[in-house]
PDB file of N, CA and C in Angstrom:
ATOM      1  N   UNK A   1       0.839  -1.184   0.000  1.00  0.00           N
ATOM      2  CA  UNK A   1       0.000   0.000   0.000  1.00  0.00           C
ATOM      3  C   UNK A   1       0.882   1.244   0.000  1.00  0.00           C
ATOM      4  N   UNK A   2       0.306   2.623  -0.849  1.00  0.00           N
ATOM      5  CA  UNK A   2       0.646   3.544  -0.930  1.00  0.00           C
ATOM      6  C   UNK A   2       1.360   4.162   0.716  1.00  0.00           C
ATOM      7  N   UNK A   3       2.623   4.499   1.146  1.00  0.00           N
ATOM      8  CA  UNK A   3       2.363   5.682   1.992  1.00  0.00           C
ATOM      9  C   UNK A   3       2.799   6.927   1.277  1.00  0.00           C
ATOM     10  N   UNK A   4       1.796   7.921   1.935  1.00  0.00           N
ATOM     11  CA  UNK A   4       1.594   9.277   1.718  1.00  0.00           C
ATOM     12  C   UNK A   4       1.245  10.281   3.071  1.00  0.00           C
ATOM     13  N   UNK A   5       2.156  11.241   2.687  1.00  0.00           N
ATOM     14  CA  UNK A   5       1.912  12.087   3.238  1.00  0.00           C
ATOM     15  C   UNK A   5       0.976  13.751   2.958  1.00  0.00           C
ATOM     16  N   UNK A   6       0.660  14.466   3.867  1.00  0.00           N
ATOM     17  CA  UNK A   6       0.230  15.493   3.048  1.00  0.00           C
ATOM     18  C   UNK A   6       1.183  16.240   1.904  1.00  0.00           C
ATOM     19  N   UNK A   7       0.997  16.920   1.484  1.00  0.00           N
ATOM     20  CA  UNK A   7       2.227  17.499   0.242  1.00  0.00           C
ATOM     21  C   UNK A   7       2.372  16.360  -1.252  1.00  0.00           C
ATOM     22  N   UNK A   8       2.486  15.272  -0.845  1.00  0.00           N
ATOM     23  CA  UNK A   8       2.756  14.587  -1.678  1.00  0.00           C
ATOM     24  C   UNK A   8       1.857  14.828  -3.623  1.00  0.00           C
ATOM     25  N   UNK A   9       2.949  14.543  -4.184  1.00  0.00           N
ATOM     26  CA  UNK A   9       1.958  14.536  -5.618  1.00  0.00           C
ATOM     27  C   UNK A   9       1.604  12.860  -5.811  1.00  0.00           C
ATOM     28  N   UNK A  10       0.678  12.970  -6.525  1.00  0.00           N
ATOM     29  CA  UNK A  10      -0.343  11.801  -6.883  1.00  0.00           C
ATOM     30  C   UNK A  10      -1.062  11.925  -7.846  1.00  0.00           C
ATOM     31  N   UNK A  11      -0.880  10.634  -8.646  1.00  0.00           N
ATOM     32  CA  UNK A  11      -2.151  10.063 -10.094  1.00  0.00           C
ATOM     33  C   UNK A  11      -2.892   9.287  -9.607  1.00  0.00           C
ATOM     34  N   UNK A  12      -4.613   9.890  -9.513  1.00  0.00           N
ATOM     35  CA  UNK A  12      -5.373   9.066  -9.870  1.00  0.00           C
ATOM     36  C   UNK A  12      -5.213   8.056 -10.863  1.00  0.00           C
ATOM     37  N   UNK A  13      -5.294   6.394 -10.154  1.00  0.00           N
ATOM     38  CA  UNK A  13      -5.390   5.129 -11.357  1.00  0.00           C
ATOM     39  C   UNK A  13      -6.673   5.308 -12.136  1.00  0.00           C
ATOM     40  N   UNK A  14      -6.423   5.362 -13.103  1.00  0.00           N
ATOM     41  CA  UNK A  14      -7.602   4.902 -14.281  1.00  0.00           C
ATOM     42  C   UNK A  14      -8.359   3.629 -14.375  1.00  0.00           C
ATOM     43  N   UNK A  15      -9.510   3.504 -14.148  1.00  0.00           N
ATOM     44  CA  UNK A  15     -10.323   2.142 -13.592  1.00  0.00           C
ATOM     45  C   UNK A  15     -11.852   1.667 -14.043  1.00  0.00           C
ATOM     46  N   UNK A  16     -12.276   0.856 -14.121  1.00  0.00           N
ATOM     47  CA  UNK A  16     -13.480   1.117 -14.138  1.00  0.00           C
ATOM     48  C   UNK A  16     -14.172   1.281 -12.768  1.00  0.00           C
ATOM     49  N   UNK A  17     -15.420   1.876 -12.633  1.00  0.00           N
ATOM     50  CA  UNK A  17     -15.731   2.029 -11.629  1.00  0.00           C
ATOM     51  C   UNK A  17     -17.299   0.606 -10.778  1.00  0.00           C
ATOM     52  N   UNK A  18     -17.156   0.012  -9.857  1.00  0.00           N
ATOM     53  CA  UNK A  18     -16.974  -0.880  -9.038  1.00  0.00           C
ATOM     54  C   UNK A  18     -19.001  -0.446  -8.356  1.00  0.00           C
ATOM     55  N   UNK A  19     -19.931  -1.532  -8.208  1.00  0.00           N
ATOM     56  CA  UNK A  19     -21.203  -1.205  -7.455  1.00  0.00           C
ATOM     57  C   UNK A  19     -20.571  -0.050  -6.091  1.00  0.00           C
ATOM     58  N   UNK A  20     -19.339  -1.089  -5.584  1.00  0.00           N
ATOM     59  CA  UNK A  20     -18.913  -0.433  -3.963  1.00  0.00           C
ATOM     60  C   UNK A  20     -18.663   0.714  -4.207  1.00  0.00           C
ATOM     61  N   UNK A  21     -17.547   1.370  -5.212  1.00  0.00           N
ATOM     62  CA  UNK A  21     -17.286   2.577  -5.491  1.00  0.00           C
ATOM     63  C   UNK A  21     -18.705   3.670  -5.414  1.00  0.00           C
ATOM     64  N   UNK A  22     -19.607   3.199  -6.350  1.00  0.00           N
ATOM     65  CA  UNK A  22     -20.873   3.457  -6.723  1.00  0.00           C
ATOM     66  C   UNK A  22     -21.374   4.325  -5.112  1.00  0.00           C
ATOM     67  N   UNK A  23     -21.455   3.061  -4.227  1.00  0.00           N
ATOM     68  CA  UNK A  23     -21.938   3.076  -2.799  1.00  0.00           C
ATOM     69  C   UNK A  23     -21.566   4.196  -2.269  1.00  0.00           C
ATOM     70  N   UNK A  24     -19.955   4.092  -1.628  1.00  0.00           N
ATOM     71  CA  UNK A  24     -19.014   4.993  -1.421  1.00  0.00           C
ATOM     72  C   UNK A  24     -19.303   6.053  -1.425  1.00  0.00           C
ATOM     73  N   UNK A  25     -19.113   6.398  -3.136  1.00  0.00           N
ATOM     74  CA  UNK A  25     -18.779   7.161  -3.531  1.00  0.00           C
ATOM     75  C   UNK A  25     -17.531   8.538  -3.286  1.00  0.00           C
ATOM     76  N   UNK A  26     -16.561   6.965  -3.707  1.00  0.00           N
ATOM     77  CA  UNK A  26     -15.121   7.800  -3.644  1.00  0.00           C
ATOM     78  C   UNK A  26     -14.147   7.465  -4.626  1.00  0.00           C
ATOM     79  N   UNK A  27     -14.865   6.933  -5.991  1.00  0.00           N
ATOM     80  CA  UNK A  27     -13.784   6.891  -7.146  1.00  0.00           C
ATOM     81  C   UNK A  27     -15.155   6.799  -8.106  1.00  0.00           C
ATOM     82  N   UNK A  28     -15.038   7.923  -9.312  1.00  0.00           N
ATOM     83  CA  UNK A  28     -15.678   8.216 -10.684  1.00  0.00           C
ATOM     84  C   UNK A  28     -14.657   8.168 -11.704  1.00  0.00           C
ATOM     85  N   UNK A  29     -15.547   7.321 -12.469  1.00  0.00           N
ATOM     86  CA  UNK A  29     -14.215   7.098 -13.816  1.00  0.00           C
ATOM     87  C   UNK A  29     -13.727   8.574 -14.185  1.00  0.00           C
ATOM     88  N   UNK A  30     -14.561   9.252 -14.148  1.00  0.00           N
ATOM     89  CA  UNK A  30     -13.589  10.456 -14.461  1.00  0.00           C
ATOM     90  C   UNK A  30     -12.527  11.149 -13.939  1.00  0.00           C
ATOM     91  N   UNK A  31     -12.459  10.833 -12.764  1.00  0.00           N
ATOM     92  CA  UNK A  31     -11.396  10.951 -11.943  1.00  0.00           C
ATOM     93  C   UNK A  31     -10.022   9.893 -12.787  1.00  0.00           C
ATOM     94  N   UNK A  32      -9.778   8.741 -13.385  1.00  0.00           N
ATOM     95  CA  UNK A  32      -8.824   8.811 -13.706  1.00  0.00           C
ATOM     96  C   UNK A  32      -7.805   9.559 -14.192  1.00  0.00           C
ATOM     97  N   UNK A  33      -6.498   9.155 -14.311  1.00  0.00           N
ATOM     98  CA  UNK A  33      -5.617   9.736 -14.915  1.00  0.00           C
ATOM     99  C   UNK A  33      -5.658  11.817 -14.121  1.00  0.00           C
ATOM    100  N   UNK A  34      -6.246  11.943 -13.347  1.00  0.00           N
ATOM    101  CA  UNK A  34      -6.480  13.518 -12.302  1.00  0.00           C
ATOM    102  C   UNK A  34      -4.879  13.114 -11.695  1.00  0.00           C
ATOM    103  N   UNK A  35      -4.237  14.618 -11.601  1.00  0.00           N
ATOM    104  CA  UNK A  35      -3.046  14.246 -10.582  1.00  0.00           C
ATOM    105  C   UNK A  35      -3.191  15.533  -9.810  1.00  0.00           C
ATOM    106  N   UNK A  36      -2.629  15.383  -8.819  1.00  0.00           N
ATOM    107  CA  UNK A  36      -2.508  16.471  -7.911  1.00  0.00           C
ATOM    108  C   UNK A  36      -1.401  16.135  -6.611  1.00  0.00           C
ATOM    109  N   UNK A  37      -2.431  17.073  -5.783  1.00  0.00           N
ATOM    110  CA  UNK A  37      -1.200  17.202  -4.439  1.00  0.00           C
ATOM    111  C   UNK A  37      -2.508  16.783  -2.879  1.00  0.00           C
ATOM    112  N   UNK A  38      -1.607  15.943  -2.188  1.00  0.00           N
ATOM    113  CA  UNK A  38      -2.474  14.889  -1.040  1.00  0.00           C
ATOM    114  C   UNK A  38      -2.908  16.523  -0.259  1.00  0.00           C
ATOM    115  N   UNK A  39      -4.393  16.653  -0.111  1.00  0.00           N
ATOM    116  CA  UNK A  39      -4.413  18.151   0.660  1.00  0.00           C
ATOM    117  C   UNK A  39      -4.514  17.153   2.194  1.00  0.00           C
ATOM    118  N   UNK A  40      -5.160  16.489   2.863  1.00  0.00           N
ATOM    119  CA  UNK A  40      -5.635  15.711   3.615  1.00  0.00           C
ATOM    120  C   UNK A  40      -5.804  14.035   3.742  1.00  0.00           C
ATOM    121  N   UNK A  41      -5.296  13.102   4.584  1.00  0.00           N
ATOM    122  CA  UNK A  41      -5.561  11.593   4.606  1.00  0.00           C
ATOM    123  C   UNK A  41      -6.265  11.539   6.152  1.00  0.00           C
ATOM    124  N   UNK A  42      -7.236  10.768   5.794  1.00  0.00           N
ATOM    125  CA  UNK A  42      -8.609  10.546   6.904  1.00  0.00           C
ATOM    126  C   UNK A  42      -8.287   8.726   6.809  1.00  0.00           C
ATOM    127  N   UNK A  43      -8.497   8.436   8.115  1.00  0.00           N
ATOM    128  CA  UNK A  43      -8.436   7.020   8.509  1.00  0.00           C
ATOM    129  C   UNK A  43      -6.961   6.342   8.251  1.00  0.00           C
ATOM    130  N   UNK A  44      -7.392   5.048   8.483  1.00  0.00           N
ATOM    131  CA  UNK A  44      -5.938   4.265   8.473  1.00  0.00           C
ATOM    132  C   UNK A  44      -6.251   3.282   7.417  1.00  0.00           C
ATOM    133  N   UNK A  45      -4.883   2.725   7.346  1.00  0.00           N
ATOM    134  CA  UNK A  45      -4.555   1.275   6.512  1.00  0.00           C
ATOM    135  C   UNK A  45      -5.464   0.869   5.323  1.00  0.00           C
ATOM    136  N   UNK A  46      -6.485  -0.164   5.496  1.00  0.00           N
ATOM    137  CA  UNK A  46      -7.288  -0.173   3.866  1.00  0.00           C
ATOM    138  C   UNK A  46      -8.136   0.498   3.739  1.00  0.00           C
ATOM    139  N   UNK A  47      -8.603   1.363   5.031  1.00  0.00           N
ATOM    140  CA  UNK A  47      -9.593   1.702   4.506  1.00  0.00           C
ATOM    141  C   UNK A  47      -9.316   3.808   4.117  1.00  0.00           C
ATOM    142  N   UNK A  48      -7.825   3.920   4.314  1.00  0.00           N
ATOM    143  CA  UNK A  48      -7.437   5.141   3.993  1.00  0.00           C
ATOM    144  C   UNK A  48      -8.150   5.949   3.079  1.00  0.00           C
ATOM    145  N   UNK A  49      -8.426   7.225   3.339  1.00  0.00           N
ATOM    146  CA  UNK A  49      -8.931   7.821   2.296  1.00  0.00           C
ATOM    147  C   UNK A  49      -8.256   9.321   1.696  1.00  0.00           C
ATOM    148  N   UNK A  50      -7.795  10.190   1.180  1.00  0.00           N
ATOM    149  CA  UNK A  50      -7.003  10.782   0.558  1.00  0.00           C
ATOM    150  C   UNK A  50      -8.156  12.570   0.011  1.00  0.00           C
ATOM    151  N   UNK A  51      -7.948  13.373   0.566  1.00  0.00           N
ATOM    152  CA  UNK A  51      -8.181  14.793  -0.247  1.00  0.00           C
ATOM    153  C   UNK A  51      -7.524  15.139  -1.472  1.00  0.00           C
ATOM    154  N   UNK A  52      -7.514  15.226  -2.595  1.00  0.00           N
ATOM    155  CA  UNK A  52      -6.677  15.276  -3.563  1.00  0.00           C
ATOM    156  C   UNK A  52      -6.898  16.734  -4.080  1.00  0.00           C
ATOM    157  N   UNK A  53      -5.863  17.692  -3.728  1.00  0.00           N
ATOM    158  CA  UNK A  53      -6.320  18.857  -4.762  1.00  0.00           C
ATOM    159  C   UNK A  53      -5.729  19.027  -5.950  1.00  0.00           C
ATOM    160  N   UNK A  54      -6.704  18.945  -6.821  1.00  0.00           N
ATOM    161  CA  UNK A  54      -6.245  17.999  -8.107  1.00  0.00           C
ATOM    162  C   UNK A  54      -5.798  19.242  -9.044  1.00  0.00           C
ATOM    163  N   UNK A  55      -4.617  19.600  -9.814  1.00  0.00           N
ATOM    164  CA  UNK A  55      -3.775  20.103 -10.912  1.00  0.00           C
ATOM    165  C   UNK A  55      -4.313  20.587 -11.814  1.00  0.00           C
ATOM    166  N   UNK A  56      -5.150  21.354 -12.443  1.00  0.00           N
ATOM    167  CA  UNK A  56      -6.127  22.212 -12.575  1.00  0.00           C
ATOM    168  C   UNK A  56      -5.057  21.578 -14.410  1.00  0.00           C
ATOM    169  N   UNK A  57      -4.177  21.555 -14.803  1.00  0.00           N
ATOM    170  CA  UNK A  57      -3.843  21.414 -15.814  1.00  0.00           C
ATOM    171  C   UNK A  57      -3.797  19.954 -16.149  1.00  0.00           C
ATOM    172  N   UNK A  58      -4.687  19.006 -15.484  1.00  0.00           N
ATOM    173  CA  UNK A  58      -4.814  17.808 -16.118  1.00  0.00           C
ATOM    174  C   UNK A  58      -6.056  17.201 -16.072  1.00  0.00           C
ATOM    175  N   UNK A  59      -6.442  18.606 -15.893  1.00  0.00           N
ATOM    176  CA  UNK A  59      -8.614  18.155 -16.208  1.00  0.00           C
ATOM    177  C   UNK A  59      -8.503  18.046 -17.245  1.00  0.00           C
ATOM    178  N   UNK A  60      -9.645  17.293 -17.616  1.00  0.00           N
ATOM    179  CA  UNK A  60     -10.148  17.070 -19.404  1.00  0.00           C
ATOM    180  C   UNK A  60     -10.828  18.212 -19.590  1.00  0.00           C
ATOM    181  N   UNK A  61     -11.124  18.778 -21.119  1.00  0.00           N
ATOM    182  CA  UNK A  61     -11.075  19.944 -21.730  1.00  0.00           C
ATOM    183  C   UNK A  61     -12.753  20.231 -20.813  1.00  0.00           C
ATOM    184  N   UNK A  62     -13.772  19.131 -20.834  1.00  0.00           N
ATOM    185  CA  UNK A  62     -15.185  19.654 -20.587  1.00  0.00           C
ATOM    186  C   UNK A  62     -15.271  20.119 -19.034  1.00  0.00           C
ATOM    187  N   UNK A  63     -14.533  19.493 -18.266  1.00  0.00           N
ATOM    188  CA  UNK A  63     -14.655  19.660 -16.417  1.00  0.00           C
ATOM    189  C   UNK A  63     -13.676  20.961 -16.638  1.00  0.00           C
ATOM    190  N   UNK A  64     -12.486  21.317 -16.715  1.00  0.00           N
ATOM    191  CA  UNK A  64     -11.919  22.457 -17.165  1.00  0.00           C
ATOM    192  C   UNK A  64     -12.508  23.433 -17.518  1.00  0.00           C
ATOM    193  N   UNK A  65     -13.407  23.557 -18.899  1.00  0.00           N
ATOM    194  CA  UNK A  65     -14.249  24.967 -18.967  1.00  0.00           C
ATOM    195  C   UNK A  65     -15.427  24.728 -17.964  1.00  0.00           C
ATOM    196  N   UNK A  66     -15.848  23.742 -17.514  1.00  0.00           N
ATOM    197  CA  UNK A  66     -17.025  24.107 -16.013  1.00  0.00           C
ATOM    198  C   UNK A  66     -16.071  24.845 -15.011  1.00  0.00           C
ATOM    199  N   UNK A  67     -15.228  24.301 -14.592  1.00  0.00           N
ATOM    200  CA  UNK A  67     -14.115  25.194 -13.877  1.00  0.00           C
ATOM    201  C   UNK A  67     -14.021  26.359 -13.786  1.00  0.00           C
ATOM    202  N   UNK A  68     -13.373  26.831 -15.112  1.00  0.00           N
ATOM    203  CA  UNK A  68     -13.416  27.588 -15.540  1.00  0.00           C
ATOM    204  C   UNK A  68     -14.651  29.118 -15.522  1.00  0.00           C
ATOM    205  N   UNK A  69     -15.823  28.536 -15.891  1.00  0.00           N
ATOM    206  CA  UNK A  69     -17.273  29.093 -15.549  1.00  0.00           C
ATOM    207  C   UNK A  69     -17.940  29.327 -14.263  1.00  0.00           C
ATOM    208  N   UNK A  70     -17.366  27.914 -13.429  1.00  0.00           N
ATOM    209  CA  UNK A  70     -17.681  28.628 -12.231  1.00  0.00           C
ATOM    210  C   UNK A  70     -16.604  29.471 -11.378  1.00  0.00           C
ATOM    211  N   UNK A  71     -15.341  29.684 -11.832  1.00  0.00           N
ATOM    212  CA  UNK A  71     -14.543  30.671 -11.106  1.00  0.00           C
ATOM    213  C   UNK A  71     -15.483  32.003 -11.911  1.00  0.00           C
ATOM    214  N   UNK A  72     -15.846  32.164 -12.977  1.00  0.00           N
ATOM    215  CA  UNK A  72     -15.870  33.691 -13.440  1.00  0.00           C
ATOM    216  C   UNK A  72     -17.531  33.754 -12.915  1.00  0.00           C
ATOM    217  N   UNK A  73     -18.184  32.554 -12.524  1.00  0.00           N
ATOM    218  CA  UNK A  73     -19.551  33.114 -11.889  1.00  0.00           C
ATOM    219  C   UNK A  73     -19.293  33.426 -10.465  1.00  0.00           C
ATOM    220  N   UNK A  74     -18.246  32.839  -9.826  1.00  0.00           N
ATOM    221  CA  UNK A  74     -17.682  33.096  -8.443  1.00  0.00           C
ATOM    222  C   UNK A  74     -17.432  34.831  -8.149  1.00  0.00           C
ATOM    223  N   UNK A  75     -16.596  35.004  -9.404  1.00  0.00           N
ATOM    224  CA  UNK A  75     -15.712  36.674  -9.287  1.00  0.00           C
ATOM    225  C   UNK A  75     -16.723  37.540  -9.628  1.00  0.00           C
ATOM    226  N   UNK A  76     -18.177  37.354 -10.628  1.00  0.00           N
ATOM    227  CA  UNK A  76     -19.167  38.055 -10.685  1.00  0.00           C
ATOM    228  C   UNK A  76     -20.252  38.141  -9.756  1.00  0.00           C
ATOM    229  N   UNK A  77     -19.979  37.295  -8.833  1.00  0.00           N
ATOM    230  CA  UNK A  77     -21.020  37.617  -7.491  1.00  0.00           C
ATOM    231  C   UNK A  77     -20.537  38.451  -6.498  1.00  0.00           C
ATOM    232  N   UNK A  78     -19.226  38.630  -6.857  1.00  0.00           N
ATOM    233  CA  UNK A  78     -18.482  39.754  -5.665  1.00  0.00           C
ATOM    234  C   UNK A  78     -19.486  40.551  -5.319  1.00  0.00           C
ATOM    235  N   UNK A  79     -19.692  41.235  -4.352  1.00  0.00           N
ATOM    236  CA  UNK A  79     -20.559  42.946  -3.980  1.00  0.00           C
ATOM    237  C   UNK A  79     -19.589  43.339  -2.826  1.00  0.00           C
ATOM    238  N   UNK A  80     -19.398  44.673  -3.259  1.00  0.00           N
ATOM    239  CA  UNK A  80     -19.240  45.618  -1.533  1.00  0.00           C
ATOM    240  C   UNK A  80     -17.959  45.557  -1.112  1.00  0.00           C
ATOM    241  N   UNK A  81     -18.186  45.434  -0.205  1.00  0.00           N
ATOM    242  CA  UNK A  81     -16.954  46.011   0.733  1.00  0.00           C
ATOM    243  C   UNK A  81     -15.517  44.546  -0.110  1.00  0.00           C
ATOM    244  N   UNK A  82     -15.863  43.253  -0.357  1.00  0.00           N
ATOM    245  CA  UNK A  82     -15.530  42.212  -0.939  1.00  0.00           C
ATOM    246  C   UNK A  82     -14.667  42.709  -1.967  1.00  0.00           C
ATOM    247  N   UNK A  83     -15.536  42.999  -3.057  1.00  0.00           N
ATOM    248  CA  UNK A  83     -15.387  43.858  -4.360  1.00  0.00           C
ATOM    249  C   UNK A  83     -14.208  44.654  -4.152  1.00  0.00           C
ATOM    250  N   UNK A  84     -14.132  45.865  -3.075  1.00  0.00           N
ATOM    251  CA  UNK A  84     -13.460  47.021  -3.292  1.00  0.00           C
ATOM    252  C   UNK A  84     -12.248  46.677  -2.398  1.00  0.00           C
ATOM    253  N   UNK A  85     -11.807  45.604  -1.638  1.00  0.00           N
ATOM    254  CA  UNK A  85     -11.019  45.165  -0.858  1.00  0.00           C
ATOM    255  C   UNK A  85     -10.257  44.419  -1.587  1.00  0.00           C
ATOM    256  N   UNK A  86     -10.345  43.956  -2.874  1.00  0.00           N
ATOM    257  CA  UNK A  86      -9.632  42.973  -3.611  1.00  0.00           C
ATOM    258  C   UNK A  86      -8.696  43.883  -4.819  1.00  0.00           C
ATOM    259  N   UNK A  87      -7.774  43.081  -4.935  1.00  0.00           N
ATOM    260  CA  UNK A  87      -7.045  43.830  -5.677  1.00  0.00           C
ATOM    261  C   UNK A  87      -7.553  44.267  -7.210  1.00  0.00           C
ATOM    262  N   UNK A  88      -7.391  44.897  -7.891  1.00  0.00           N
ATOM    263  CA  UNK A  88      -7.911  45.072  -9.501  1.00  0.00           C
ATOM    264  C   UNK A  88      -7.466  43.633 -10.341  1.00  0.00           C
ATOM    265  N   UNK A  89      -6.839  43.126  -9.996  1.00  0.00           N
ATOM    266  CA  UNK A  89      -6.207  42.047 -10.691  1.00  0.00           C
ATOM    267  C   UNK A  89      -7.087  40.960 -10.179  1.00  0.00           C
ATOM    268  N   UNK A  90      -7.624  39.897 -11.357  1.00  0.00           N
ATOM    269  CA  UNK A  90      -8.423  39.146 -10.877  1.00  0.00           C
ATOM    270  C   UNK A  90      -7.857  37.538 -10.623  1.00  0.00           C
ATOM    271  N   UNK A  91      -6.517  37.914 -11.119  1.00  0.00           N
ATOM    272  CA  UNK A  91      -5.219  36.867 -11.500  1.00  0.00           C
ATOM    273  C   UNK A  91      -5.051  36.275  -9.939  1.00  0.00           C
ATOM    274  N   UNK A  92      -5.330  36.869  -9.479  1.00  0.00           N
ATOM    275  CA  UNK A  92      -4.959  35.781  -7.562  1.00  0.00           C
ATOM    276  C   UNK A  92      -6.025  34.924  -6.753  1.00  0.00           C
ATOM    277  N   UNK A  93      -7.238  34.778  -7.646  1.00  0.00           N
ATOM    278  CA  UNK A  93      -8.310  33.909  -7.206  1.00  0.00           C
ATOM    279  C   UNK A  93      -8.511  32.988  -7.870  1.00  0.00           C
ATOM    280  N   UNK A  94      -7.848  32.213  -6.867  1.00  0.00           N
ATOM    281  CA  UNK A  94      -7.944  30.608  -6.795  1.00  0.00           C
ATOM    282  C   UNK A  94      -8.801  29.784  -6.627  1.00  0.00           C
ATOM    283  N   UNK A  95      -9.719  29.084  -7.538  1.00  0.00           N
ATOM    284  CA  UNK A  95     -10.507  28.152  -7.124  1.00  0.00           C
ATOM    285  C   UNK A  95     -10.261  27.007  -7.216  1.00  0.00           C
ATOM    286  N   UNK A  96     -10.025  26.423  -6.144  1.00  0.00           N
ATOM    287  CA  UNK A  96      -9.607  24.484  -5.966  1.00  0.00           C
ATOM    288  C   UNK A  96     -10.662  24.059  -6.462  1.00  0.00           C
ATOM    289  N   UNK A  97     -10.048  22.309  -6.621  1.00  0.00           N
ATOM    290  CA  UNK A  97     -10.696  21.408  -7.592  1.00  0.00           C
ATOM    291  C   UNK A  97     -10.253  20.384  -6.929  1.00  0.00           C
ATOM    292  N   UNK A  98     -11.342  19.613  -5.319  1.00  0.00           N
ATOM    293  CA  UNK A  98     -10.370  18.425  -4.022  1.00  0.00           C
ATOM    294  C   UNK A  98     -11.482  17.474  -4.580  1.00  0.00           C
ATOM    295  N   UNK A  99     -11.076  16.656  -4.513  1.00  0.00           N
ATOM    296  CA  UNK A  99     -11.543  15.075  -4.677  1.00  0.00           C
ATOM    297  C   UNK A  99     -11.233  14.190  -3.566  1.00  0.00           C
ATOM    298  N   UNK A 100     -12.022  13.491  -2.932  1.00  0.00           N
ATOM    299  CA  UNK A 100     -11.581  12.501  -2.219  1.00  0.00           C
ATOM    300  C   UNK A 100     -11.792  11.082  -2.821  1.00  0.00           C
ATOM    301  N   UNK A 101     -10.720  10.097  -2.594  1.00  0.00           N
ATOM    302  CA  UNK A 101     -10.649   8.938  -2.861  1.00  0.00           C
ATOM    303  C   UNK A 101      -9.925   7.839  -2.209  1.00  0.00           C
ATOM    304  N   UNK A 102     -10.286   7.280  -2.306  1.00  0.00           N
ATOM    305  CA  UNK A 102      -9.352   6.037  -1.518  1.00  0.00           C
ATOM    306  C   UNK A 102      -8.114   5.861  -1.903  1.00  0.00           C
ATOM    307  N   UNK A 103      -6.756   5.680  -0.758  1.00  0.00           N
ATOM    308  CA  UNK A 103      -5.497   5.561  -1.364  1.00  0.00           C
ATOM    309  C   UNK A 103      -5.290   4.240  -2.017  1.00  0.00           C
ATOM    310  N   UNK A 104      -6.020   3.235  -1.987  1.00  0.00           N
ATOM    311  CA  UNK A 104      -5.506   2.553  -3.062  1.00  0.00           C
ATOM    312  C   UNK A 104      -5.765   2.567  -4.591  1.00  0.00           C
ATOM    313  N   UNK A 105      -6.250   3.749  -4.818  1.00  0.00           N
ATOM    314  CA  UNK A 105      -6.418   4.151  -5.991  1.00  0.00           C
ATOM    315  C   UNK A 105      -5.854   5.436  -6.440  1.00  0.00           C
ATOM    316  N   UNK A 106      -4.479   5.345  -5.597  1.00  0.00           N
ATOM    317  CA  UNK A 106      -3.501   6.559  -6.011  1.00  0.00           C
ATOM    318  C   UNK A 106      -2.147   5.958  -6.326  1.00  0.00           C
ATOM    319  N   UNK A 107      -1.668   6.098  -7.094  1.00  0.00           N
ATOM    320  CA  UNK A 107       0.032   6.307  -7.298  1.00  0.00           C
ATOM    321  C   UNK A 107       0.648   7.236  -7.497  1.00  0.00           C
ATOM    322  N   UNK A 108       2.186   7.065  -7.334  1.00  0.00           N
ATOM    323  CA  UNK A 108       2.908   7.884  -7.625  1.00  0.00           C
ATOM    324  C   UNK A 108       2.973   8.812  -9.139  1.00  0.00           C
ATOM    325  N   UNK A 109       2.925   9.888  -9.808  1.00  0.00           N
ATOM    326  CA  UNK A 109       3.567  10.502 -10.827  1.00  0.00           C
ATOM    327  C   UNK A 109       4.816   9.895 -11.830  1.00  0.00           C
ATOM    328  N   UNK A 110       4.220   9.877 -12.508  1.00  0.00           N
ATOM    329  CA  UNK A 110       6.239   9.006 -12.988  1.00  0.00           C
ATOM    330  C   UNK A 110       7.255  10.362 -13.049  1.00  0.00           C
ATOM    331  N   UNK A 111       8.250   9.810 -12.710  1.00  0.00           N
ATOM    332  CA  UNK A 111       9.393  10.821 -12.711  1.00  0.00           C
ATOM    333  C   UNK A 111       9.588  11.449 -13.853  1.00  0.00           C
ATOM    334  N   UNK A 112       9.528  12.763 -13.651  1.00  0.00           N
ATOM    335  CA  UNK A 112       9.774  13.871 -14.859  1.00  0.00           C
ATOM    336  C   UNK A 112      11.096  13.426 -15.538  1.00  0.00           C
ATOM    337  N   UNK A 113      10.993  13.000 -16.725  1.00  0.00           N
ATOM    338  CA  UNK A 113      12.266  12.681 -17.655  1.00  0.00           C
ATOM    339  C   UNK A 113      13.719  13.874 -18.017  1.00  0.00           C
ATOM    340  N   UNK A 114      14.079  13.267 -17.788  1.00  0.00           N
ATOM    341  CA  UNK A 114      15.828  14.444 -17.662  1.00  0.00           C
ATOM    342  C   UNK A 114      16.112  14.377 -19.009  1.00  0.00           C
ATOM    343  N   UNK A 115      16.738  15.384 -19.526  1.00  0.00           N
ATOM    344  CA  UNK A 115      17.439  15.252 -21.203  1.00  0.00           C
ATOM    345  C   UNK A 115      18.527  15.772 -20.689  1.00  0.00           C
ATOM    346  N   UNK A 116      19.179  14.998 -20.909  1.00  0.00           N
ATOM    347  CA  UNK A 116      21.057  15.163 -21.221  1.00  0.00           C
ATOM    348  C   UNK A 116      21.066  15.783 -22.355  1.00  0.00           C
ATOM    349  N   UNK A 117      22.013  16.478 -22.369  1.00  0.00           N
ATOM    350  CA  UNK A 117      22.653  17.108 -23.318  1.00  0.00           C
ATOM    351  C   UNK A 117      23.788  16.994 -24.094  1.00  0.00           C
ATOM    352  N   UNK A 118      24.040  16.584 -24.893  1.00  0.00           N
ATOM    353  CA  UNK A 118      25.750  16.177 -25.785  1.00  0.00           C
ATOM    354  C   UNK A 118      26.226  17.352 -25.484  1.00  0.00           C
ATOM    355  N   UNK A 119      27.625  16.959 -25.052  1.00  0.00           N
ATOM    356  CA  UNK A 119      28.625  17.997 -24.845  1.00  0.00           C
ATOM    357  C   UNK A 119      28.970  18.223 -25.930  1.00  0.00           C
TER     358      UNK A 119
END
């Protein structure tokens, strides 16, 4: 079994999804192939479960523009004191994207590939 800590990066496994999952409800096929960073781990051993705040650059194109739509319906509900307290720049609002799932349906990232260079 996976250990993880908070911080850690992580790939959602790609799977089909399971009646139990169903039950659960803590793994959607669409969640495969999601990577991110462990925000939170709740419980122990098999039955571990994992916060994933998932890498906003490895959503698929359709969950991405929902994303997307609901940050700019987020920044258009501003009013007031909210509004005029925030900077003009709309570039520093962050909207997470956490998933929870069970750690045995996380692995590691594969290691970012190195290029050597000919001397």
């Amino acid at each position: 079994m996976l250990r993880l800590k908070e911080g850690d990066s992580v790939r959602i496994v790609a799977r089909a999804q399971t009646p139990a999952d169903a039950r659960a409800g803590l793994y959607f096929p669409h969640y495969g192939n999601l990577s991110g960073t462990v925000f939170k781990l709740y419980g122990k051993a098999e039955t571990q479960q994992a916060a994933i705040e998932v890498d906003q650059s490895s959503l698929p194109a359709d969950i991405a523009a929902r994303h997307g739509e609901a940050r700019k319906q987020m920044l258009a509900a501003l009013r007031g004191d909210v509004k005029r307290s925030r900077n003009s720049s709309d570039a520093d609002f962050y909207l997470r994207y956490v998933v929870l799932v069970g750690v045995g349906d996380l692995t590691r990232p594969p290691a970012a590939r190195r290029v050597v260079e000919a001397a």
